[in-house]
N, C-alpha and C. Protein backbone atom coordinates (compact mmCIF):
# COMPACT_ATOMS: atom_id res chain seq x y z
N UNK A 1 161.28 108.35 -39.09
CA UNK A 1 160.31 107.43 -38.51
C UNK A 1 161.04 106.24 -37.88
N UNK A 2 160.71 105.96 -36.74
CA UNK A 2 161.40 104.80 -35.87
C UNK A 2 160.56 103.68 -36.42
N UNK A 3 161.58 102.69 -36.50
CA UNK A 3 161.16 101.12 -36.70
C UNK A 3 160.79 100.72 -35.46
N UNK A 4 159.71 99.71 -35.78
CA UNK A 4 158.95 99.03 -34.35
C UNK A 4 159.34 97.06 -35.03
N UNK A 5 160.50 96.66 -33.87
CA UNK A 5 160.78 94.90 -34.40
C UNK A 5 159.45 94.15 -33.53
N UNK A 6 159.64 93.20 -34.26
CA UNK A 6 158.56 92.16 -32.98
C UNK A 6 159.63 90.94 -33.59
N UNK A 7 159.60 89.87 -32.11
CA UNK A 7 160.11 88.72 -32.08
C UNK A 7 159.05 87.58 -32.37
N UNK A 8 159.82 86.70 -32.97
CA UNK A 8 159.25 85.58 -32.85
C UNK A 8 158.46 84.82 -31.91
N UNK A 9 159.11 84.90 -30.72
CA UNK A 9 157.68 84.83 -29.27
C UNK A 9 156.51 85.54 -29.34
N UNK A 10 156.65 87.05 -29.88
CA UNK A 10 155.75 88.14 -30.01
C UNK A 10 154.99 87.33 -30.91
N UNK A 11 155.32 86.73 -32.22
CA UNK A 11 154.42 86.21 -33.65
C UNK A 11 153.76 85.63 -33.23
N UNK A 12 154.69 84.00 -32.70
CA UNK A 12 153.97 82.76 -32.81
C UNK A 12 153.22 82.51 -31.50
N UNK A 13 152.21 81.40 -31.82
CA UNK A 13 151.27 81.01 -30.34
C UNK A 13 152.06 80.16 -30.04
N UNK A 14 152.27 79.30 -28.81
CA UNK A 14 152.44 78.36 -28.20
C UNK A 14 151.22 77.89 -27.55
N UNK A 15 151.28 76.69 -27.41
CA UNK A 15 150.54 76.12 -25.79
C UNK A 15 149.77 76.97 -24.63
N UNK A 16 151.10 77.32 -24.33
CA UNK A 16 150.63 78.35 -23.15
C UNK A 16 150.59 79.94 -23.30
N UNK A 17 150.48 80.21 -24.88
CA UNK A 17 150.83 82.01 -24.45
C UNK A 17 149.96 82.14 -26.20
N UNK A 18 148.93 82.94 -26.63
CA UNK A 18 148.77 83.19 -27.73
C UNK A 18 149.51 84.66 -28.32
N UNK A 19 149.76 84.28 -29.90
CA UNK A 19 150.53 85.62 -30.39
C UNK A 19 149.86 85.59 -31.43
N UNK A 20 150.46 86.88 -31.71
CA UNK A 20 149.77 87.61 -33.09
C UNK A 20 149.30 86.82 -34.00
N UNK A 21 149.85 86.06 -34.61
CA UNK A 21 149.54 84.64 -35.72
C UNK A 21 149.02 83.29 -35.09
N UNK A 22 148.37 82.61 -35.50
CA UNK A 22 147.82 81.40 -35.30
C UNK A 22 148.81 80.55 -35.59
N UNK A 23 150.15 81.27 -35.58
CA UNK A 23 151.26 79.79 -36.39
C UNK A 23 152.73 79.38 -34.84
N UNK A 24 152.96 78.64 -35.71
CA UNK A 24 153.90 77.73 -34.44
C UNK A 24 155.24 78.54 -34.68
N UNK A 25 156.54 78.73 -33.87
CA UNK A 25 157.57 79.48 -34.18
C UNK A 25 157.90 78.37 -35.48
N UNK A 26 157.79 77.01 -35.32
CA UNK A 26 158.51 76.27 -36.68
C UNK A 26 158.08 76.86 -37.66
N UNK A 27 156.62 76.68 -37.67
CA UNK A 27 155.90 76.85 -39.23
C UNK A 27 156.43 77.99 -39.02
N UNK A 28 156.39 79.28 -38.45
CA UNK A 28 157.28 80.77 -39.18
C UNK A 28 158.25 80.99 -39.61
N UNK A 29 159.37 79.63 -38.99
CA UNK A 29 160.75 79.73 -39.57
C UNK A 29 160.89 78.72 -40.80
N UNK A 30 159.78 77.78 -41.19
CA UNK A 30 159.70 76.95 -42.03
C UNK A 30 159.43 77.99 -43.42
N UNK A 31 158.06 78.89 -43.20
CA UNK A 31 157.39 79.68 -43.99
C UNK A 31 158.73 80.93 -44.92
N UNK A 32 159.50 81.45 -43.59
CA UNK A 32 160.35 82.16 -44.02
C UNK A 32 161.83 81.28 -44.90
N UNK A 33 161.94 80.14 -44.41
CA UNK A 33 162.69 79.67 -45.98
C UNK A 33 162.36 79.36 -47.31
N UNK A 34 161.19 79.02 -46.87
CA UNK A 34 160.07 78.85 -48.64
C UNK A 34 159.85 80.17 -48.91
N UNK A 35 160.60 81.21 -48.56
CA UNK A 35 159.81 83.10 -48.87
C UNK A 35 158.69 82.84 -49.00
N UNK A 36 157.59 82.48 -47.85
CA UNK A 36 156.40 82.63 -48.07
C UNK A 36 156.03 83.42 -46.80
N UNK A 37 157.01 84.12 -45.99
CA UNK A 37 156.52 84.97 -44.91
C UNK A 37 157.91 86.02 -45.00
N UNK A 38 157.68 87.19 -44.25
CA UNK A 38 158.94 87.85 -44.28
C UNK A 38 160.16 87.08 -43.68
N UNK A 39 161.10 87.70 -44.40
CA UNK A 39 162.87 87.41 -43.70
C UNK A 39 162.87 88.09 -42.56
N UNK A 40 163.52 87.82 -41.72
CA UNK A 40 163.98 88.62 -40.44
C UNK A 40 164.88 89.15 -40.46
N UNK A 41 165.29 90.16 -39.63
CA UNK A 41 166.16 91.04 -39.24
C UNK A 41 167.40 90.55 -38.22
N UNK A 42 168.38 90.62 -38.85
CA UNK A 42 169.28 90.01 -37.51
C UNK A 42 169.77 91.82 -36.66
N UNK A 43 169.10 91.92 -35.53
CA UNK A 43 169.64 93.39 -34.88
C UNK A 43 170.76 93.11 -33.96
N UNK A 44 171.77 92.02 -33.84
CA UNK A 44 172.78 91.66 -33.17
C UNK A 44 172.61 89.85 -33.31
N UNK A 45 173.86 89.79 -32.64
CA UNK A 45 174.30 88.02 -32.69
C UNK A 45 173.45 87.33 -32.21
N UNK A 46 172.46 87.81 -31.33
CA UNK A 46 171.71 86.87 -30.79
C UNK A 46 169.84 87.27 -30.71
N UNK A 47 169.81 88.33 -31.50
CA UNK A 47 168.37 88.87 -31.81
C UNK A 47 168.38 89.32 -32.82
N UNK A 48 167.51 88.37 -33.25
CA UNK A 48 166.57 88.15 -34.95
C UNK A 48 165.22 88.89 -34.31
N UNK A 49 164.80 89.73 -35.08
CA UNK A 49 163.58 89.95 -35.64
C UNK A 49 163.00 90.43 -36.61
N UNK A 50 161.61 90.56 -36.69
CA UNK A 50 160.86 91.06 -38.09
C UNK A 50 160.53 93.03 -37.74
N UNK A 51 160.24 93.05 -38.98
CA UNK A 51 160.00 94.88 -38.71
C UNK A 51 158.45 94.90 -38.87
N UNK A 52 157.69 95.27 -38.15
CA UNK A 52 156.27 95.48 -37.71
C UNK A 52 155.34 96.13 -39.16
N UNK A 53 156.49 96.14 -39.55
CA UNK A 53 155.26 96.82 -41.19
C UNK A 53 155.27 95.80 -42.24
N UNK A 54 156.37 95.23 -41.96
CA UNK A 54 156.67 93.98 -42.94
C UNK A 54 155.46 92.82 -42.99
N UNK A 55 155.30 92.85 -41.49
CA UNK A 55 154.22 91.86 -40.78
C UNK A 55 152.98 92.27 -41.43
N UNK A 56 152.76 93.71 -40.95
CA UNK A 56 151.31 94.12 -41.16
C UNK A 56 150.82 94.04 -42.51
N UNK A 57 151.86 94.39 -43.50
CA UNK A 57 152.14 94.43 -45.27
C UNK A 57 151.48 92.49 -45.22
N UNK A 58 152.26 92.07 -44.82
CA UNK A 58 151.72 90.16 -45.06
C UNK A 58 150.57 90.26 -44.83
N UNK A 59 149.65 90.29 -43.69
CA UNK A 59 148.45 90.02 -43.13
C UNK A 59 147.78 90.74 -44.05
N UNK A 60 148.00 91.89 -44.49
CA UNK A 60 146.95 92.56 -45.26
C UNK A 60 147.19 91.79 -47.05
N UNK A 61 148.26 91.19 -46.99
CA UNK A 61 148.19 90.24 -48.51
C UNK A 61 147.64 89.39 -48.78
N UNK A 62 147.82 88.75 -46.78
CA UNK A 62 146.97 87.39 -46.65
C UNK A 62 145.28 87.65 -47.30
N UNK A 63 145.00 88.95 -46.31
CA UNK A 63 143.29 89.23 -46.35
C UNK A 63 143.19 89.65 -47.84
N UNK A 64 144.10 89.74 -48.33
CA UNK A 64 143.29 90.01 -49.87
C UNK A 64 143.19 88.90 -50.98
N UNK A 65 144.33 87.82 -50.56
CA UNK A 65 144.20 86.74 -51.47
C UNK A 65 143.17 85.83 -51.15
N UNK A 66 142.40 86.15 -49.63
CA UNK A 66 141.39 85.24 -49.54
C UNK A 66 140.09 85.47 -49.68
């Protein structure tokens, strides 16, 4: 089974572009040092990302703790 990454642009909203999460790239990189969101993936020196099940696994933890 092939892994599917998503980036951090992909996650977070900005201003001008909405993403998957309602959160800011800070708060995701804030969240991921408190381990309160997944760690990322470093796939080379200059691209970090998350693995798409990791994500989906959170959101569905989120919807159950609330």
């Amino acid at each position: 089974m092939n892994q599917i990454y998503i980036r951090v642009n992909q996650l977070a909203t900005s201003l001008h572009k909405p993403g998957r999460l309602p959160l800011s790239p800070t708060t995701i990189w804030r969240m991921v040092k408190r381990r309160e969101f997944p760690a990322p993936i470093k796939l080379s020196e200059k691209c970090t990302a998350w693995k798409l099940a990791d994500i989906e696994a959170w959101e569905k933890q989120r919807e159950a703790s609330i």
